[in-house]
Protein backbone atom coordinates (compact mmCIF):
# COMPACT_ATOMS: atom_id res chain seq x y z
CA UNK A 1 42.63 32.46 22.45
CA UNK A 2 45.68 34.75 23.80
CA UNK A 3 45.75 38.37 22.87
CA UNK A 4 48.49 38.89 19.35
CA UNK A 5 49.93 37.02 17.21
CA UNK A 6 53.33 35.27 17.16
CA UNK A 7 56.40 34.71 14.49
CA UNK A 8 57.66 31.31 14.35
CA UNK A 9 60.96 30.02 12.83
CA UNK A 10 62.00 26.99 11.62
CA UNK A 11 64.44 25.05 13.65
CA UNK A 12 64.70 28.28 16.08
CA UNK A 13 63.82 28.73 19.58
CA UNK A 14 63.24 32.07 19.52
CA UNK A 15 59.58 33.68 19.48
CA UNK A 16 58.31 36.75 18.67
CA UNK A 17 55.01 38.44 19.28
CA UNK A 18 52.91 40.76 17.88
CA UNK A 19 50.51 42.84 20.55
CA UNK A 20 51.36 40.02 22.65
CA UNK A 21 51.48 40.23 26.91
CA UNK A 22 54.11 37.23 27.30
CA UNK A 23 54.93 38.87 30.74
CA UNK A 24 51.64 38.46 32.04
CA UNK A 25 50.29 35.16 30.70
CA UNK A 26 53.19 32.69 30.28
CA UNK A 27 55.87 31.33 33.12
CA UNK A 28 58.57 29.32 32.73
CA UNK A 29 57.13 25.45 31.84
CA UNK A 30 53.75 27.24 30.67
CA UNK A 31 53.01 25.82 27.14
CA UNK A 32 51.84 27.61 23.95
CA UNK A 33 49.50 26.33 20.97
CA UNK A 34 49.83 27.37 17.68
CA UNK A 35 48.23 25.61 14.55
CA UNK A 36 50.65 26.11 11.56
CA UNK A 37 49.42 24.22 8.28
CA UNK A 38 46.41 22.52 9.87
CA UNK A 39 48.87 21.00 11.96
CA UNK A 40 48.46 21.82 16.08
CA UNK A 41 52.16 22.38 17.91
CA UNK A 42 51.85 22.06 21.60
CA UNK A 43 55.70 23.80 22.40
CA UNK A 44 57.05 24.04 26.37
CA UNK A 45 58.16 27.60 27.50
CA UNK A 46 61.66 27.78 28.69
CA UNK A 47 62.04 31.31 29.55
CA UNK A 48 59.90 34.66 28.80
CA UNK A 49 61.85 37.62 28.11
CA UNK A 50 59.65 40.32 27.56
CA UNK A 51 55.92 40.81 26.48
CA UNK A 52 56.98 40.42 22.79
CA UNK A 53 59.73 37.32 23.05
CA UNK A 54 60.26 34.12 25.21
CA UNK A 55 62.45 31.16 24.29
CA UNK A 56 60.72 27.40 24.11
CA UNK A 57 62.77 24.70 25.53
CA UNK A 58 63.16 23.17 22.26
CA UNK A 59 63.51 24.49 18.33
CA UNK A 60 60.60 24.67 16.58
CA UNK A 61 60.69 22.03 13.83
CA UNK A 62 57.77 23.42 12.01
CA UNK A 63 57.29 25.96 8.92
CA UNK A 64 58.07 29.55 9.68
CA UNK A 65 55.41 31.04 10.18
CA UNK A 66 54.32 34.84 11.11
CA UNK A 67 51.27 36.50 12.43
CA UNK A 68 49.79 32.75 13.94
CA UNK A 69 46.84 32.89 16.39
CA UNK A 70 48.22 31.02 19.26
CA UNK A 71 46.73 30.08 23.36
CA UNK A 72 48.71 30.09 26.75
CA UNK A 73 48.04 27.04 28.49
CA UNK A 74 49.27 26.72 31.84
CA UNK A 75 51.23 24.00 33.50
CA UNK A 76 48.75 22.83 35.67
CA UNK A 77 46.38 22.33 33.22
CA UNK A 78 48.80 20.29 31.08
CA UNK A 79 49.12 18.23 34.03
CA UNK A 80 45.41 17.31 34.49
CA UNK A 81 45.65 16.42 30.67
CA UNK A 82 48.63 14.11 31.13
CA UNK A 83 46.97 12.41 33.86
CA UNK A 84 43.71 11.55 31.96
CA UNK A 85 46.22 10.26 29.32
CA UNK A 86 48.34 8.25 32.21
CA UNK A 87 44.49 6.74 33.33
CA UNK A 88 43.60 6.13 29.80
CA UNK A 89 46.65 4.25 28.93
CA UNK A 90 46.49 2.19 32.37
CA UNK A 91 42.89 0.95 30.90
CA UNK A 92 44.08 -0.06 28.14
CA UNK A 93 46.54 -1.89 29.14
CA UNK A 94 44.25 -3.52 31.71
CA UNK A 95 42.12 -4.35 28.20
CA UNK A 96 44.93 -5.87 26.72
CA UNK A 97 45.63 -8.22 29.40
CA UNK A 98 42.30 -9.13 29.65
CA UNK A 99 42.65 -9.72 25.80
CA UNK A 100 44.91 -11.92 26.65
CA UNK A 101 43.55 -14.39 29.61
CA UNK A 102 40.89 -14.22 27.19
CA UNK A 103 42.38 -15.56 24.09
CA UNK A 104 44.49 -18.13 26.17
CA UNK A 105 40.70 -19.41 27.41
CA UNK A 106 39.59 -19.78 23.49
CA UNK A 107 43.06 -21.61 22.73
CA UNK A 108 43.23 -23.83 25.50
CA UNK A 109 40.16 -24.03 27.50
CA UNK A 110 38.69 -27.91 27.92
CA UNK A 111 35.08 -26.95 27.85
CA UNK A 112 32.74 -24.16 28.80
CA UNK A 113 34.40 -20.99 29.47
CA UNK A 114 33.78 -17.49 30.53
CA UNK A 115 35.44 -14.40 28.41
CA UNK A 116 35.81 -10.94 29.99
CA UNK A 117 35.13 -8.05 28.09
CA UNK A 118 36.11 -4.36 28.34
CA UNK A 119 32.95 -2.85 29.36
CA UNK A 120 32.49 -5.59 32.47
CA UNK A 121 30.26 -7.84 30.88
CA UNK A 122 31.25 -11.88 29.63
CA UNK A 123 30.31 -14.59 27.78
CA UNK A 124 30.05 -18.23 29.02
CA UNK A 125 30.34 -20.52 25.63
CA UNK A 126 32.71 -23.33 24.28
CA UNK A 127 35.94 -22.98 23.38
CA UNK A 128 37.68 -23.70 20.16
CA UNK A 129 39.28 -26.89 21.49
CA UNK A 130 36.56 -28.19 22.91
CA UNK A 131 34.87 -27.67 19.42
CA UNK A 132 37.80 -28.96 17.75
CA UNK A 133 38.04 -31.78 20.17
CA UNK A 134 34.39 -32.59 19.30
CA UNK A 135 35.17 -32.53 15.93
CA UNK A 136 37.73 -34.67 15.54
CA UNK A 137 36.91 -37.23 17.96
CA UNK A 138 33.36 -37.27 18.74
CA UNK A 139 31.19 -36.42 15.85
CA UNK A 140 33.51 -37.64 12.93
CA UNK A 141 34.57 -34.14 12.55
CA UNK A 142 30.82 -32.58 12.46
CA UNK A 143 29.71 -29.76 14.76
CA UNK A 144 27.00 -30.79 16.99
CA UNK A 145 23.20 -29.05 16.51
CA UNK A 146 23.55 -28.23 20.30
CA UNK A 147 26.65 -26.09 19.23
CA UNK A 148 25.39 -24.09 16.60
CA UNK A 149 26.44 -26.92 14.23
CA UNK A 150 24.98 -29.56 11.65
CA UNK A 151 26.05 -32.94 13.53
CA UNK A 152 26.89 -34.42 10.51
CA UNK A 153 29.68 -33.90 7.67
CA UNK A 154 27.94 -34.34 4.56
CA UNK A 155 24.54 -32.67 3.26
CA UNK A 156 22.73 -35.75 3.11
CA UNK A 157 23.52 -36.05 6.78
CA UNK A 158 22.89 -32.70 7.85
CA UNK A 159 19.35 -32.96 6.04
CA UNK A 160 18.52 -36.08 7.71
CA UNK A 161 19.82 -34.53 11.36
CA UNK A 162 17.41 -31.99 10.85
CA UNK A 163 14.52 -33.92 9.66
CA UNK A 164 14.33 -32.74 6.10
CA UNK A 165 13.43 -35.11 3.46
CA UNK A 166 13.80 -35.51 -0.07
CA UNK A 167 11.40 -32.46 -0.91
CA UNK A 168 13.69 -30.03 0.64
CA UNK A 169 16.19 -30.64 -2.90
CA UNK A 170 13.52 -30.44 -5.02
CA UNK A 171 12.31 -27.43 -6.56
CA UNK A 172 8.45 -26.29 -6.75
CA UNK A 173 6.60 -26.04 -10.28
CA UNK A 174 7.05 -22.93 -11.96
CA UNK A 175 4.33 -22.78 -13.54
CA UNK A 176 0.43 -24.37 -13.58
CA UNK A 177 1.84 -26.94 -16.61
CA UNK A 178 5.05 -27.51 -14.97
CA UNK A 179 5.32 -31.21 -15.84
CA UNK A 180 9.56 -31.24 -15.08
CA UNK A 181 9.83 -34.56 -13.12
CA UNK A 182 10.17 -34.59 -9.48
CA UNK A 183 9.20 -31.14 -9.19
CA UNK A 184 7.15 -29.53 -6.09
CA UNK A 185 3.53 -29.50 -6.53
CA UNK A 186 2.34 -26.36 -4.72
CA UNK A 187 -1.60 -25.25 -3.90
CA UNK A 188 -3.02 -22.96 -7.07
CA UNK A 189 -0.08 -24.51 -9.32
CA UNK A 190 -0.55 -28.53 -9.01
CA UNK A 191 -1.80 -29.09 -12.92
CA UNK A 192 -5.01 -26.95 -11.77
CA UNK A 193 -5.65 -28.60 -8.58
CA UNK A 194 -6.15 -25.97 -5.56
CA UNK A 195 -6.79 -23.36 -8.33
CA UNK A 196 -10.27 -21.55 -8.68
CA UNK A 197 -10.32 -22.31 -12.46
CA UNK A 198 -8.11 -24.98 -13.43
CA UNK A 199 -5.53 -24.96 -16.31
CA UNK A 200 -6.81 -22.72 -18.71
CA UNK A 201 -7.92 -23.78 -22.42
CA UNK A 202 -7.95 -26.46 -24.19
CA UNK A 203 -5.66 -29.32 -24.66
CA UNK A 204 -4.31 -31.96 -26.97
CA UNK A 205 -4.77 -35.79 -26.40
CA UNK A 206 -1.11 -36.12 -25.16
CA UNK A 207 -1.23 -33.00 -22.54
CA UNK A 208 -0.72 -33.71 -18.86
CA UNK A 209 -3.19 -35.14 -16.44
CA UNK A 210 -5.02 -32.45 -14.81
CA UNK A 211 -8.06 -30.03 -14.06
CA UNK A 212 -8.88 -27.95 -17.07
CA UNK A 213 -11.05 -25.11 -17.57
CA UNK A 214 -12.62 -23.76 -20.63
CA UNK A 215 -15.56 -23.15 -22.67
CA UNK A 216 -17.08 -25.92 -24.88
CA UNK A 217 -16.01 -25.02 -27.71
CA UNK A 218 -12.12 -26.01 -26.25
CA UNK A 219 -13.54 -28.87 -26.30
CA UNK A 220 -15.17 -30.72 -29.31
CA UNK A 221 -18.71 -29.07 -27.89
CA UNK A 222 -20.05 -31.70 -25.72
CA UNK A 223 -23.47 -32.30 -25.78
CA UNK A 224 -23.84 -29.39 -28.65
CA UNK A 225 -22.87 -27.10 -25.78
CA UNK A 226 -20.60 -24.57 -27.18
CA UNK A 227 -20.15 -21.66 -25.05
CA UNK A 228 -20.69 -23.06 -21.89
CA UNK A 229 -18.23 -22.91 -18.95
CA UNK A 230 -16.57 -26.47 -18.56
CA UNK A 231 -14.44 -28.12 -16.31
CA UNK A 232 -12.35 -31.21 -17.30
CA UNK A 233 -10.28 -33.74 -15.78
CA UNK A 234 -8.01 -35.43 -17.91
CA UNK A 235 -7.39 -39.08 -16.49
CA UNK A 236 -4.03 -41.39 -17.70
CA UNK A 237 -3.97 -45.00 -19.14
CA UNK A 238 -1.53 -46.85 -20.71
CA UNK A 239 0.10 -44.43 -22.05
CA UNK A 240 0.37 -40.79 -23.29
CA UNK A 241 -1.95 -41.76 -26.56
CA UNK A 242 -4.66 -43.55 -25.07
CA UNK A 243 -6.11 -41.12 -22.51
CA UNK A 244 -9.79 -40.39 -20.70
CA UNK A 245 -11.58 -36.84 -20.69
CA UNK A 246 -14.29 -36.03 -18.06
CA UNK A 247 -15.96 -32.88 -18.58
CA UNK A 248 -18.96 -31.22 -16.34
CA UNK A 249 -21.33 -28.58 -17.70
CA UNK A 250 -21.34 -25.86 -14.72
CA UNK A 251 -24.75 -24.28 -15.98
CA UNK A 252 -26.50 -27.26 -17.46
CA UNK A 253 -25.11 -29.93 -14.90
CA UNK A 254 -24.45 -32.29 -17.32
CA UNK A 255 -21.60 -34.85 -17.31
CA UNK A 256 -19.55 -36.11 -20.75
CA UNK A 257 -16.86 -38.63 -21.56
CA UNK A 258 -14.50 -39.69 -24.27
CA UNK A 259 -11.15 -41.06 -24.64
CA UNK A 260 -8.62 -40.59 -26.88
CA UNK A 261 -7.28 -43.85 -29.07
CA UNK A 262 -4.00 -43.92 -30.69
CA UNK A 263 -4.17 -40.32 -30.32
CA UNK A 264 -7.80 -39.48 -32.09
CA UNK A 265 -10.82 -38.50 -30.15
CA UNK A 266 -13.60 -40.60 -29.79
CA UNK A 267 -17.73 -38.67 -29.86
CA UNK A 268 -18.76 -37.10 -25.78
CA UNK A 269 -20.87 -39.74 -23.99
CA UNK A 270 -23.27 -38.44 -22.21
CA UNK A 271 -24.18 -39.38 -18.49
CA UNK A 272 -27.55 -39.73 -17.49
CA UNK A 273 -28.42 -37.96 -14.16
CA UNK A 274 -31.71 -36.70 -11.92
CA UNK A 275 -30.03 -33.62 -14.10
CA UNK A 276 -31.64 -35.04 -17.30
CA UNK A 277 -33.02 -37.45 -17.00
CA UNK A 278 -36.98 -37.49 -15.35
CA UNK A 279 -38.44 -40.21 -13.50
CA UNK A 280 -41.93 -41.24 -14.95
CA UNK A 281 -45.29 -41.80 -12.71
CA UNK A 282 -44.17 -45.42 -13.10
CA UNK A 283 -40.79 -44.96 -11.84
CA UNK A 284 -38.83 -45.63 -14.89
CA UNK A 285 -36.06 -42.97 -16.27
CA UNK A 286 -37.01 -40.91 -19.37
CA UNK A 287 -34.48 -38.50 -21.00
CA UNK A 288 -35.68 -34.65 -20.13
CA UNK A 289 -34.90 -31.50 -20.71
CA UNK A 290 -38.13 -28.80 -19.74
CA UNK A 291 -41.03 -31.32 -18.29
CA UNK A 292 -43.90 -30.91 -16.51
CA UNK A 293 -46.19 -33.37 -14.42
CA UNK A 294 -49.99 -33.45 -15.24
CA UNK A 295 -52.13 -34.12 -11.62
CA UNK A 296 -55.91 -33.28 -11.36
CA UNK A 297 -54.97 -30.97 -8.32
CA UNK A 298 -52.36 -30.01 -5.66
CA UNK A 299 -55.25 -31.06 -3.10
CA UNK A 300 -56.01 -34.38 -4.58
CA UNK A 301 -52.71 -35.81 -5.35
CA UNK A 302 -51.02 -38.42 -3.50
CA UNK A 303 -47.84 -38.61 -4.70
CA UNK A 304 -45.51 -36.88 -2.83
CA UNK A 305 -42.35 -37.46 -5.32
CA UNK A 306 -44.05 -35.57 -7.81
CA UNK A 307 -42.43 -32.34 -6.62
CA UNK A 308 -38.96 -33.96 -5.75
CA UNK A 309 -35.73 -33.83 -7.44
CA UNK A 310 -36.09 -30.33 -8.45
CA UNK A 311 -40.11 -29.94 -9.40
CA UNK A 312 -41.74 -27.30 -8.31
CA UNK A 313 -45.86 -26.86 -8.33
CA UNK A 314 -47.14 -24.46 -11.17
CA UNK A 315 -50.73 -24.80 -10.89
CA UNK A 316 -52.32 -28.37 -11.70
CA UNK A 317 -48.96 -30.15 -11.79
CA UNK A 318 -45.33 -29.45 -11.23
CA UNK A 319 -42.39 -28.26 -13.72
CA UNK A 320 -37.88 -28.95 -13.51
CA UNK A 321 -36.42 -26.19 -13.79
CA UNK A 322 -35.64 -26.25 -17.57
CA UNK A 323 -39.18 -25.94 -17.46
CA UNK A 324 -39.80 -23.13 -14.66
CA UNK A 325 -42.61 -20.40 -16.31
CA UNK A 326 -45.20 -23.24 -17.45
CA UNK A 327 -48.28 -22.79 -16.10
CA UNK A 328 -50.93 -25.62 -16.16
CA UNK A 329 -55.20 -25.43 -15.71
CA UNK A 330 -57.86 -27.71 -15.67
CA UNK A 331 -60.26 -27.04 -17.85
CA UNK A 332 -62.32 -30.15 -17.57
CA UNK A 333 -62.75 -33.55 -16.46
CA UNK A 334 -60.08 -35.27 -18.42
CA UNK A 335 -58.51 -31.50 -20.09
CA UNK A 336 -55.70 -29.89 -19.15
CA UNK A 337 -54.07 -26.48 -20.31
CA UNK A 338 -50.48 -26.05 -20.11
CA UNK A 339 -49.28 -22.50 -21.31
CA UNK A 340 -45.87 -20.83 -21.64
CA UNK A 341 -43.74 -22.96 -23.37
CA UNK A 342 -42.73 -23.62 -27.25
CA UNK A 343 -44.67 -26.80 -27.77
CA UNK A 344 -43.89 -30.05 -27.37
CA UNK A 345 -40.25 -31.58 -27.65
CA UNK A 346 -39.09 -31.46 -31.17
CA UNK A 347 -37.03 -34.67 -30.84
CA UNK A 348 -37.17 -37.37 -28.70
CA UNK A 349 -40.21 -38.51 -26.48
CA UNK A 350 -43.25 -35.84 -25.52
CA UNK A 351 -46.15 -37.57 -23.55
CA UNK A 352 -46.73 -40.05 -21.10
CA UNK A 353 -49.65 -41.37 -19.71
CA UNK A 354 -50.32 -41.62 -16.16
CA UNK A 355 -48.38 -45.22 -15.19
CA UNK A 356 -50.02 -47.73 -12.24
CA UNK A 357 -46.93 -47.14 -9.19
CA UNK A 358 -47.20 -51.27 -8.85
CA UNK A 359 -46.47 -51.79 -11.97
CA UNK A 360 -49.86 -52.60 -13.61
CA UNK A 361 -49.19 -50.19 -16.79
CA UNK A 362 -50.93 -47.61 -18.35
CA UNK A 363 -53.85 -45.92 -16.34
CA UNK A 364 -55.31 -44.67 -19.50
CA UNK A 365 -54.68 -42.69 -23.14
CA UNK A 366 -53.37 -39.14 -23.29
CA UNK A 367 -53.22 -36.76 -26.54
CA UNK A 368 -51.66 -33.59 -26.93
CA UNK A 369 -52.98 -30.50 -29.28
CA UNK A 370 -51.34 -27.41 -29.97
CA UNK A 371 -53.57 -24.57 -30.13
CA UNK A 372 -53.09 -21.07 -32.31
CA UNK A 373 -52.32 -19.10 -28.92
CA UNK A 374 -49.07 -21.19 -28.20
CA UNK A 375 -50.49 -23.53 -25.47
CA UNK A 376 -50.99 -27.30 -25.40
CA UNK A 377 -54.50 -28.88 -24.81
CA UNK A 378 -53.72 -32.44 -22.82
CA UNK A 379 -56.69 -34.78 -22.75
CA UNK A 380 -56.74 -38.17 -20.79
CA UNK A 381 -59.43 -40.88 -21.92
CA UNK A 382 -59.91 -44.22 -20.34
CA UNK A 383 -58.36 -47.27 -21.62
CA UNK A 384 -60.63 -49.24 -23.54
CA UNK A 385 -60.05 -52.66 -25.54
CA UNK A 386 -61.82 -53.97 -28.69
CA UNK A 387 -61.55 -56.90 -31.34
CA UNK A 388 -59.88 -55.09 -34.50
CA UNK A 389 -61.04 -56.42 -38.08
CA UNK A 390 -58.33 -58.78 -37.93
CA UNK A 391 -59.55 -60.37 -34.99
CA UNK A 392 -56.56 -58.43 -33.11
CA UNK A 393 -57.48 -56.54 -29.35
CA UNK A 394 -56.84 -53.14 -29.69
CA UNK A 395 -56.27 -50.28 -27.09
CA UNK A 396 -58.71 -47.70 -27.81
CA UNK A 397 -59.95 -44.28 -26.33
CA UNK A 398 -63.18 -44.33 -24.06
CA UNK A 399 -64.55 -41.64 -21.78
CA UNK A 400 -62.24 -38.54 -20.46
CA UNK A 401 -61.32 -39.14 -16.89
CA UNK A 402 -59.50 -37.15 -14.78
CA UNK A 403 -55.78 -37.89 -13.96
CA UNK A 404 -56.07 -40.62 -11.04
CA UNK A 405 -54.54 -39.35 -7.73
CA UNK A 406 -51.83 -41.95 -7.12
CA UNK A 407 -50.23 -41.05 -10.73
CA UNK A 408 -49.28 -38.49 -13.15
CA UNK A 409 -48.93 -37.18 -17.21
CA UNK A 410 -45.29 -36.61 -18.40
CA UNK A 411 -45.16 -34.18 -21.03
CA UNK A 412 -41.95 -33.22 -22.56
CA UNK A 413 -41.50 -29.61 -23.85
CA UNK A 414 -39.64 -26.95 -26.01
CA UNK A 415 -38.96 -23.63 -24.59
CA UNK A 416 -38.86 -20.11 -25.59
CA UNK A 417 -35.56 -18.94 -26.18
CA UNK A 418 -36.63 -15.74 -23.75
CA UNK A 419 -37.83 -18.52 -20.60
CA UNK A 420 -35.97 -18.03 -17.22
CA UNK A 421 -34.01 -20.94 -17.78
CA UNK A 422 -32.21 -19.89 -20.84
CA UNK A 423 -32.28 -16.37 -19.48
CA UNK A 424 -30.68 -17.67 -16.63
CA UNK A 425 -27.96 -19.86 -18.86
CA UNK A 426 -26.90 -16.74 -20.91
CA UNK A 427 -25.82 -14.71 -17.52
CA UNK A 428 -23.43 -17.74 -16.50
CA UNK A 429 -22.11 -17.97 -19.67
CA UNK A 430 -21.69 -13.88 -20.01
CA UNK A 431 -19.73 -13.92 -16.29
């Protein structure tokens, strides 16, 4: 910044200064810069007439202005600047033709063609009329994939250039229950199907076909299960009124079906499985529950299915596991003790004498007693026949004998409502 201040006047020449040295900073063709207004004037010195006044080659067409900060700047400077802006310009320009080989390339160019840019670099791609030439005459007017394009002009085309198919304008299920037609079925949502526990609750006869979840009590308590976890497929017929229901017991492992008939549920059947059902010394299948198998000894026994399908030893015999907690002793040629249940069965059968494995029959008589301590006294006699009053032959009871090796007792039981087993059931159904 030069020393003083000046005095400007509109559409005047003249300048005045203010502590100003024009004598020793300014020549004739020097330039001053003053900013009036936030506006910068760059005006050319014509002559300087004394320290406080010189005359610019042209008026000043600005405001009049007094006491304005102002800078000398020489001619030689001004000339470096005007140079820059002569280089500058001469860029440019060079810019603008290359603007325009370029754009004469994009118009008119057959094929492939290489742009120049400002900076040096290029760009090899088509031009427009070789993509318009494509387009009109060689894909039906379509832009080829290789281009950037769809090859085809309709979106049925495009989808089958690209290998979609007729998912890609459907939409996925909203929802678990999302029945919509032609919807999406996606993992965790497909009517319960990829999901860790199904469609939840219960549902009517007419709901969709799918994997439900739920206690039994959703669903018409099979079995007299009520709170029980259950899983349940619901399988179609003929149509919406008429349908199947499979339900599975996850604690109990037992297996129910009904069907729905004009729209009214029909009673759970149950399935019989090795899950309760027990197979008796003769091979037959028996309903169970808790049951335990009667040998003389672990040592003496020869049947080596006894402790299969899910019987373990408990002393003189095995147990299921409905039944796991028994305990059985023998006291005595032909007496057994079997402690730590409720008693016998309550409904259904409760003993079973040992049965001949080919099929012979019975391999003797077998009696149960329920002592005042809570445990059952089992005793085995030997088969014995005899000519009845009425001239009928009778079975009858003869000596106690031990269980024979190649056979066992069946004995069908009632539990404690404190045994491991239902112990066990309550913490599946509490989770």
């Amino acid at each position: 910044m030069s020393a003083g201040t000046l005095t400007l006047t509109n559409n005047s020449s003249a300048v005045t200064g203010v502590s100003t040295t024009f004598s020793t900073e300014l020549a004739a063709g020097d330039f001053i810069v003053v900013t009036v207004g936030g506006v910068p004037y760059t005006l050319a010195v014509k002559t300087v007439n004394s320290n406080t006044s010189l005359t610019l080659v042209s008026n000043y067409t600005g405001p009049t202005q007094a006491g304005a900060a102002w800078s000398a700047v020489p001619r030689v400077a001004m000339n470096l600047v005007t140079a820059a802006l002569v280089a500058q310009s001469a860029e440019a320009l060079r810019g603008l033709n290359y603007d325009k080989q370029n754009w004469q390339q994009v118009f008119s160019g057959a094929g492939t063609i290489t742009v120049r840019l400002p900076d040096g670099s290029s760009f090899t791609g088509p031009s427009w009329k070789y993509l318009s030439d494509n387009m009109a005459t060689k894909t039906g007017g379509s832009v080829p994939i290789e281009q950037g394009g769809t090859g085809a002009t309709t979106k049925e085309g495009a989808r089958a250039n690209f290998g979609l198919g007729t998912s890609s304008t459907r939409d996925e299920q909203t929802s678990i229950v999302d029945n919509n037609p032609n919807r999406v079925m996606t993992t965790g949502k497909a009517f319960g199907l990829g999901s860790l526990t199904g469609v939840p609750g219960a549902q009517g006869s007419a709901a969709s076909v799918a994997f439900y979840g739920g206690l039994g009590s959703d669903w018409g308590i099979p079995g007299g299960i009520e709170f029980s976890g259950f899983g349940v497929i619901q399988l179609p017929s003929i149509n919406a009124a008429y349908r199947c229901q499979l339900a599975t017991s996850s604690p109990s492992k037992r297996v129910f079906i009904r069907s729905t008939e004009n729209n009214i549920f029909t009673s759970w059947f149950e399935f019989y499985t090795t899950g309760n059902t027990t197979k008796a010394s003769d091979g037959t299948l028996k309903a169970a529950s808790p049951v335990a198998r009667i040998v003389k000894s672990q040592d003496e026994n020869q049947r080596t299915d006894i402790s299969e399908d899910g019987f373990t030893w408990c002393g003189c015999g095995t147990a299921n596991a409905e039944a796991e907690g028994v305990g059985i002793t023998r006291l005595d040629v032909g007496i057994y003790i079997l402690t730590g249940s409720a008693g016998l069965a309550s409904s259904g059968w409760q003993l079973l004498p040992p049965m001949d494995p080919g099929g012979m029959g019975e391999m003797g008589v077998v009696e149960a007693e329920e002592t005042e301590s809570g445990g059952i006294t089992i005793r085995l006699y030997e088969r014995k026949y005899k000519l009845g009053d009425d001239g009928d032959i009778v079975k009858a009871k003869g000596s106690l004998i031990d269980v024979p090796a190649n056979s066992w007792i069946d004995v069908r039981l009632d539990m404690p409502t404190d045994s491991i087993w239902n112990k066990r059931q309550e913490s599946a159904q509490g989770q």
